[in-house]
Protein backbone atom coordinates (compact mmCIF):
# COMPACT_ATOMS: atom_id res chain seq x y z
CA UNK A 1 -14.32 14.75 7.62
CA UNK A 2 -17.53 12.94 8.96
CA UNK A 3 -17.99 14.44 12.17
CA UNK A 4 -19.93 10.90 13.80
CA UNK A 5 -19.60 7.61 13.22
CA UNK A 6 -21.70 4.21 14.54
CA UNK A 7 -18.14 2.62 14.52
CA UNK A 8 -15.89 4.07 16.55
CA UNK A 9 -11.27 3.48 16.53
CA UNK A 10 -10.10 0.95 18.96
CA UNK A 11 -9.00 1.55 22.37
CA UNK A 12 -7.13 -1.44 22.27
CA UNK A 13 -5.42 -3.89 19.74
CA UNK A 14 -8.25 -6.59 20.95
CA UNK A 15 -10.77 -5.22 18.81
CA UNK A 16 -13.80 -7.38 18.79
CA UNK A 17 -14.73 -9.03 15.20
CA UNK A 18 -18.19 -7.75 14.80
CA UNK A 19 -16.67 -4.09 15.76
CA UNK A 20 -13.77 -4.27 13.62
CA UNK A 21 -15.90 -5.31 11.16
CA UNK A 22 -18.07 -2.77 11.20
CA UNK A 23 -15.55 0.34 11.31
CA UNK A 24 -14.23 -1.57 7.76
CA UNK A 25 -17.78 -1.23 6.56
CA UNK A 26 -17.53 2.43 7.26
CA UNK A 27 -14.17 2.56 6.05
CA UNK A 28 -15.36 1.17 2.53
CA UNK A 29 -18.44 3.46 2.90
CA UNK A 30 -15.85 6.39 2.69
CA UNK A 31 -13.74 5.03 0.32
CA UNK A 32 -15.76 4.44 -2.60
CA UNK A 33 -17.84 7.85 -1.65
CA UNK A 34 -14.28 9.63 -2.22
CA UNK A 35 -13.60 7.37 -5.82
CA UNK A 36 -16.57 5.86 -7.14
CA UNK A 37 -14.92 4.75 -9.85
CA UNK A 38 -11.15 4.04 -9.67
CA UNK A 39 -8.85 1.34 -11.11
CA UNK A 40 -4.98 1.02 -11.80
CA UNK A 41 -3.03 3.73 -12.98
CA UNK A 42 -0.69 1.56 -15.27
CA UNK A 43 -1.50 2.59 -18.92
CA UNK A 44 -2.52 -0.84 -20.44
CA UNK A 45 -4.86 -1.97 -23.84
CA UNK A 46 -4.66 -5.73 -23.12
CA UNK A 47 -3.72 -7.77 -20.01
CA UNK A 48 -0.25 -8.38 -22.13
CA UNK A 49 0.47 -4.99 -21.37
CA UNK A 50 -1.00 -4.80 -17.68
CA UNK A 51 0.94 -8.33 -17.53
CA UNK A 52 3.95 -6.14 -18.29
CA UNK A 53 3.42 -2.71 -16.81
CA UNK A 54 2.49 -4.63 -13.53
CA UNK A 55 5.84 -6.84 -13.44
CA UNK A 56 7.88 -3.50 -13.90
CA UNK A 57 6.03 -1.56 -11.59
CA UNK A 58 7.97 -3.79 -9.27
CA UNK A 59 10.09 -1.03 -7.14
CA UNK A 60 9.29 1.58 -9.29
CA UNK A 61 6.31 4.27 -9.83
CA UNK A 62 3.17 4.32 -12.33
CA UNK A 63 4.84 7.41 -13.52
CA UNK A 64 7.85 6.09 -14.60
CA UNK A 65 6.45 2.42 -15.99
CA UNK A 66 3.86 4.78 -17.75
CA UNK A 67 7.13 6.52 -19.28
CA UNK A 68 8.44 3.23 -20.37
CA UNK A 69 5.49 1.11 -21.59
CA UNK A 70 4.47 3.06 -24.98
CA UNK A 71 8.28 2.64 -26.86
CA UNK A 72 8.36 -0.68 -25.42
CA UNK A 73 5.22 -2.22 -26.47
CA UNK A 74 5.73 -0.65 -30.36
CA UNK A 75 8.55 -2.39 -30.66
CA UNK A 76 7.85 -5.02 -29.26
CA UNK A 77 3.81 -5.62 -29.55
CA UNK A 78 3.40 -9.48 -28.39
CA UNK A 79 4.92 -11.82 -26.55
CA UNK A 80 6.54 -13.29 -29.59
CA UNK A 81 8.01 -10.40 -30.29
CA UNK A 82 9.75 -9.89 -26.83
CA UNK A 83 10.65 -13.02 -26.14
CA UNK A 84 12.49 -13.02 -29.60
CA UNK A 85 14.20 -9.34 -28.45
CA UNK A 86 17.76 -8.97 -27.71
CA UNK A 87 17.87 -8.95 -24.00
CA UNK A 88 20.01 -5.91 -23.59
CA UNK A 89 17.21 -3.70 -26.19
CA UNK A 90 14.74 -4.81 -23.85
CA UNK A 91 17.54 -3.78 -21.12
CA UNK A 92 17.86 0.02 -22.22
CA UNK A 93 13.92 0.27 -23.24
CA UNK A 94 12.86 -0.13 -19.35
CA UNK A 95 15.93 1.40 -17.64
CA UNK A 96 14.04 3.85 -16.15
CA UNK A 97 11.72 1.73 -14.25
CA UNK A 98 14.94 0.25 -12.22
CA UNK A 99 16.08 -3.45 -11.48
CA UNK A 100 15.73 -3.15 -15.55
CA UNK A 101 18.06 -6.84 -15.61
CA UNK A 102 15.62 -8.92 -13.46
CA UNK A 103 13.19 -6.98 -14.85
CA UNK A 104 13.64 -7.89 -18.47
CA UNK A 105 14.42 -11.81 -17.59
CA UNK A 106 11.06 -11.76 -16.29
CA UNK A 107 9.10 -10.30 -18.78
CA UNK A 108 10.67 -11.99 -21.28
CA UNK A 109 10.87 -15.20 -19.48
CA UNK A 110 6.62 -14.26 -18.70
CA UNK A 111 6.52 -14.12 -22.99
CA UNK A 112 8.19 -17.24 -24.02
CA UNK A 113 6.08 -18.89 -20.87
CA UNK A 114 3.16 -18.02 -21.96
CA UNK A 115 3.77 -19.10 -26.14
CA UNK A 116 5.04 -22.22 -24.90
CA UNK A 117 2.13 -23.23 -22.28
CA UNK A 118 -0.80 -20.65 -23.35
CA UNK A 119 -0.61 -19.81 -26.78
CA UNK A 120 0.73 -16.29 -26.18
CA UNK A 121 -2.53 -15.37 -24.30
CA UNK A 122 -2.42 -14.50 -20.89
CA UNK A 123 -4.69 -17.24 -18.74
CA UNK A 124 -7.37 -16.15 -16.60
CA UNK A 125 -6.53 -18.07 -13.08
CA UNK A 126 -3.88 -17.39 -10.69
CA UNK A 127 -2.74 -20.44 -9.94
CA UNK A 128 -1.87 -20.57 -13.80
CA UNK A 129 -0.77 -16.52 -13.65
CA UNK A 130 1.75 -17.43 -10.35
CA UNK A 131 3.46 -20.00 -12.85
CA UNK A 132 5.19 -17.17 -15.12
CA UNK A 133 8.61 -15.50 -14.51
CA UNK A 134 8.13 -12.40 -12.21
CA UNK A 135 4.69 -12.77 -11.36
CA UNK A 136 3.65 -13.17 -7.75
CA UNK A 137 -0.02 -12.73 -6.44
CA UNK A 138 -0.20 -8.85 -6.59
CA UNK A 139 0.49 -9.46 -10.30
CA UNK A 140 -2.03 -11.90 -10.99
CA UNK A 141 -4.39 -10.43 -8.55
CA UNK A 142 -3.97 -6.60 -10.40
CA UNK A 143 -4.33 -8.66 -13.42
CA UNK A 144 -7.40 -10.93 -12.75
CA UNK A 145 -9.11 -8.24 -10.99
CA UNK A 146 -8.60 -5.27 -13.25
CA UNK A 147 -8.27 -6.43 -17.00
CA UNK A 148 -10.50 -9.81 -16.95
CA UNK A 149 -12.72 -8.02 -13.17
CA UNK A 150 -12.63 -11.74 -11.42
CA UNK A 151 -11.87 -10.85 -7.53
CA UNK A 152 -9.56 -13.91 -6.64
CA UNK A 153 -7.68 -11.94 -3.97
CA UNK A 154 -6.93 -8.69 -2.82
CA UNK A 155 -4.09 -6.49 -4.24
CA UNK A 156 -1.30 -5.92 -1.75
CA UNK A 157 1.07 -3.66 -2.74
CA UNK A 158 3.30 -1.12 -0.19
CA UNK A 159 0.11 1.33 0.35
CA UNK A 160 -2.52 -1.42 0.16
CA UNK A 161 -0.18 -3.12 3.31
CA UNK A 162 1.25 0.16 4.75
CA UNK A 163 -2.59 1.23 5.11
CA UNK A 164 -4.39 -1.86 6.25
CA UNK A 165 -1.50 -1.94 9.26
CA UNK A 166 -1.87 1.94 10.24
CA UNK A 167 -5.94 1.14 10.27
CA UNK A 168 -5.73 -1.85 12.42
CA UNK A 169 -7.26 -4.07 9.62
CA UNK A 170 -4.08 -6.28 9.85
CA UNK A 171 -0.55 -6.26 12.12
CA UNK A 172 0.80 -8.42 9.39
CA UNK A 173 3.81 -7.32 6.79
CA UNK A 174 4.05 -10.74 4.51
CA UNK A 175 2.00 -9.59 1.55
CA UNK A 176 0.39 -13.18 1.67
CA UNK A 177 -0.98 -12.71 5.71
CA UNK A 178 -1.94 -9.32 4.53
CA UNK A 179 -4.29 -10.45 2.12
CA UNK A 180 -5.62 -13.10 3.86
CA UNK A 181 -6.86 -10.72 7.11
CA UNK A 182 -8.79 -8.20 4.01
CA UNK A 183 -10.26 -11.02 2.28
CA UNK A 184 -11.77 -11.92 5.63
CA UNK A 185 -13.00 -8.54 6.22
CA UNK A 186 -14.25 -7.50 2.75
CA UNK A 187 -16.66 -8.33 0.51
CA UNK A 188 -15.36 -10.84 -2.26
CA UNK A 189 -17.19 -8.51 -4.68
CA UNK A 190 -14.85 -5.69 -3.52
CA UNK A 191 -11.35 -7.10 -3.25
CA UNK A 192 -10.13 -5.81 -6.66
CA UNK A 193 -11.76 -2.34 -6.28
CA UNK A 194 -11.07 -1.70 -2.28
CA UNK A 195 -7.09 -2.28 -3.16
CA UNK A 196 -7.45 0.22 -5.68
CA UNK A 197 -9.08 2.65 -4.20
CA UNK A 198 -6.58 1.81 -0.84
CA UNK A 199 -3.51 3.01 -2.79
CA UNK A 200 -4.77 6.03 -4.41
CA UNK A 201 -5.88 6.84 -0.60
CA UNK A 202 -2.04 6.02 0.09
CA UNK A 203 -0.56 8.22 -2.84
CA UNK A 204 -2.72 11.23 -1.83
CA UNK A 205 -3.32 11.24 1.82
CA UNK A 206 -2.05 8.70 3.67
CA UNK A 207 1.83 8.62 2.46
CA UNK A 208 4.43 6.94 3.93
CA UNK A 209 6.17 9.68 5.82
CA UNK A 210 3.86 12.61 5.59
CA UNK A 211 0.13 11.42 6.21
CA UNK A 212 -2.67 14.18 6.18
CA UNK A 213 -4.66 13.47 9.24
CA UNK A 214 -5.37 16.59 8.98
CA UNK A 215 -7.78 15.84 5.91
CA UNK A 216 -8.42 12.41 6.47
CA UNK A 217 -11.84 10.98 5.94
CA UNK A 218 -10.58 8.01 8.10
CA UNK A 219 -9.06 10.03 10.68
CA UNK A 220 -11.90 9.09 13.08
CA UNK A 221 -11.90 5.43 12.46
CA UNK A 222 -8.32 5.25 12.53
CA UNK A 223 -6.32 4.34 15.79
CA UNK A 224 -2.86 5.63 14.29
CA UNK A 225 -4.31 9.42 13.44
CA UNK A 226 -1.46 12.22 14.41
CA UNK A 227 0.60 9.97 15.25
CA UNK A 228 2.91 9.77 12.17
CA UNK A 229 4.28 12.93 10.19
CA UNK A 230 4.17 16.44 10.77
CA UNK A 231 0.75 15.83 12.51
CA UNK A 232 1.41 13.93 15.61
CA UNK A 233 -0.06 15.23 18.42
CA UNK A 234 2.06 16.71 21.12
CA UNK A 235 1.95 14.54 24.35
CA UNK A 236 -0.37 16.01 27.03
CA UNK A 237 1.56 16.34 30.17
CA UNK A 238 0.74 13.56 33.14
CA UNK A 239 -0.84 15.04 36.46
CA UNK A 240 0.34 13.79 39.42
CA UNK A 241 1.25 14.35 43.07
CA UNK A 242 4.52 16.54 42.03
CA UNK A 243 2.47 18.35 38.78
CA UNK A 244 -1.08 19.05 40.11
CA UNK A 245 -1.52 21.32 36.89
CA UNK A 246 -0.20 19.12 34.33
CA UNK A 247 2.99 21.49 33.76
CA UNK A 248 6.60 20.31 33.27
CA UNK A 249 6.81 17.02 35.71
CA UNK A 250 9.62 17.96 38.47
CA UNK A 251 12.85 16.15 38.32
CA UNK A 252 12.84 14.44 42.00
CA UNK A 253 16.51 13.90 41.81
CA UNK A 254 16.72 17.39 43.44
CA UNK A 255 17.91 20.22 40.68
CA UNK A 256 14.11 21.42 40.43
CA UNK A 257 14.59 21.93 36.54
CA UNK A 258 11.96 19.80 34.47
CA UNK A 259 12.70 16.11 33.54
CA UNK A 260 13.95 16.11 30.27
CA UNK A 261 15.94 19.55 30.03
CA UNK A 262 19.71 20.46 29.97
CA UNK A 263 21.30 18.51 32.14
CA UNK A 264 22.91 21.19 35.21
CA UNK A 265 26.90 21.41 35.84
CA UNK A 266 26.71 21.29 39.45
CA UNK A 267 30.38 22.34 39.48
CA UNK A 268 29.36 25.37 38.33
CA UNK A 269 27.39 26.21 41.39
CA UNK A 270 29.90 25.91 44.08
């Protein structure tokens, strides 16, 4: 963990621009330092099959989609061919991945879009990407960004949000607002790669219920450090009039056990 920093965390939720800006310069610094190179973990030879792996990944894991994909896409290699597919085949194939109903409407709705409007080939904008069944901005942004490398948005996926909220870098939870606040605050050139590098920080370190503050390279530029997960910092004790050494506050209703203990049967006493 860097042990200084020009940028420092915020004291407060009013964070200037030009600081906040500058710990997320920092912040990318680190990032790219840890994964130089990084990109999606959804096993994919065309941006059919990122198109695809992307919509089921919906609720689900890499893992599992990455389970999934191969049998599905040598049955079914193009969009002709799953749009044509019995619906519950396509049903059983992606099981695994969950929501495997909604999950095959869209894909195969996203196949007989695209032969009817595109030619079977996947288009290279978002608004045109939004158009197809199941596919939302994260989709076309994963898509854009990683097969075809045009940054027209940020990826915002559960870590991407759950990360840019614990770092200050947003205090939004629509995916939408959440993009907007990174675009503002990172490079256009690094939108696509950032969000990458974002959620493998999120699968390895910075987890939902466990984070490792403890070997965080953000630690220092991040105002929720130890203060989620087995981490959290225990509470230093106030000082004041009644606890001049910062022990156990006294409880002024009279018992002269510390606030916050078992409460005392007074019938007991008499």
């Amino acid at each position: 963990m860097p042990a200084s920093s020009s940028a420092a965390v915020p004291r407060r939720r009013r964070e200037s621009k030009a600081a906040r800006l500058a710990r997320v310069a920092e912040i990318r610094e680190r990032m790219a330092a840890r994964y130089p190179v990084v990109t999606t973990a959804l096993d994919h030879r065309s941006a059919w099959e990122l198109l695809v792996a992307t919509i089921l990944s919906a609720q689900s894991t890499d893992v599992a989609v990455n389970q999934v994909t191969p049998e599905l896409f040598r049955r079914y290699p193009t969009p002709a061919d799953l749009a044509a597919a019995d619906r519950a085949e396509v049903e059983a194939a992606i099981h695994a991945t969950g929501f495997f109903r909604n999950k095959a409407r869209s894909i195969q709705g996203a196949a007989a879009y695209l032969l009817e409007h595109h030619g079977g080939e996947v288009p290279e904008t978002i608004d045109e990407l939004v158009e197809l069944p199941g596919v939302g901005r994260k989709t076309a942004n994963v898509v854009l960004g990683t097969f075809f490398s045009r940054n027209e948005g940020v990826v915002v996926d559960t870590h991407v949000g759950r990360l840019s909220r614990r770092l200050w870098l947003t205090s939004n939870h629509d995916p939408v607002k959440v993009e907007r606040d990174l675009m503002a605050l990172v490079p256009m050139e690094e939108w696509t790669i950032f969000s990458h590098r974002l959620i493998w920080f999120g699968r390895e370190v910075c987890t939902a219920k466990d984070p490792r503050c403890d070997r965080c390279e953000l630690a220092d530029l991040c105002p929720s450090a130890f203060k989620v997960g087995r981490f959290v910092k225990a509470a230093q004790p106030r000082r004041g009039p009644g606890n001049p050494k910062g022990g156990a506050p006294v409880n002024r209703a009279g018992s002269g056990e510390p606030q916050g203990g078992a409460p005392v049967n007074r019938d007991a006493r008499r």
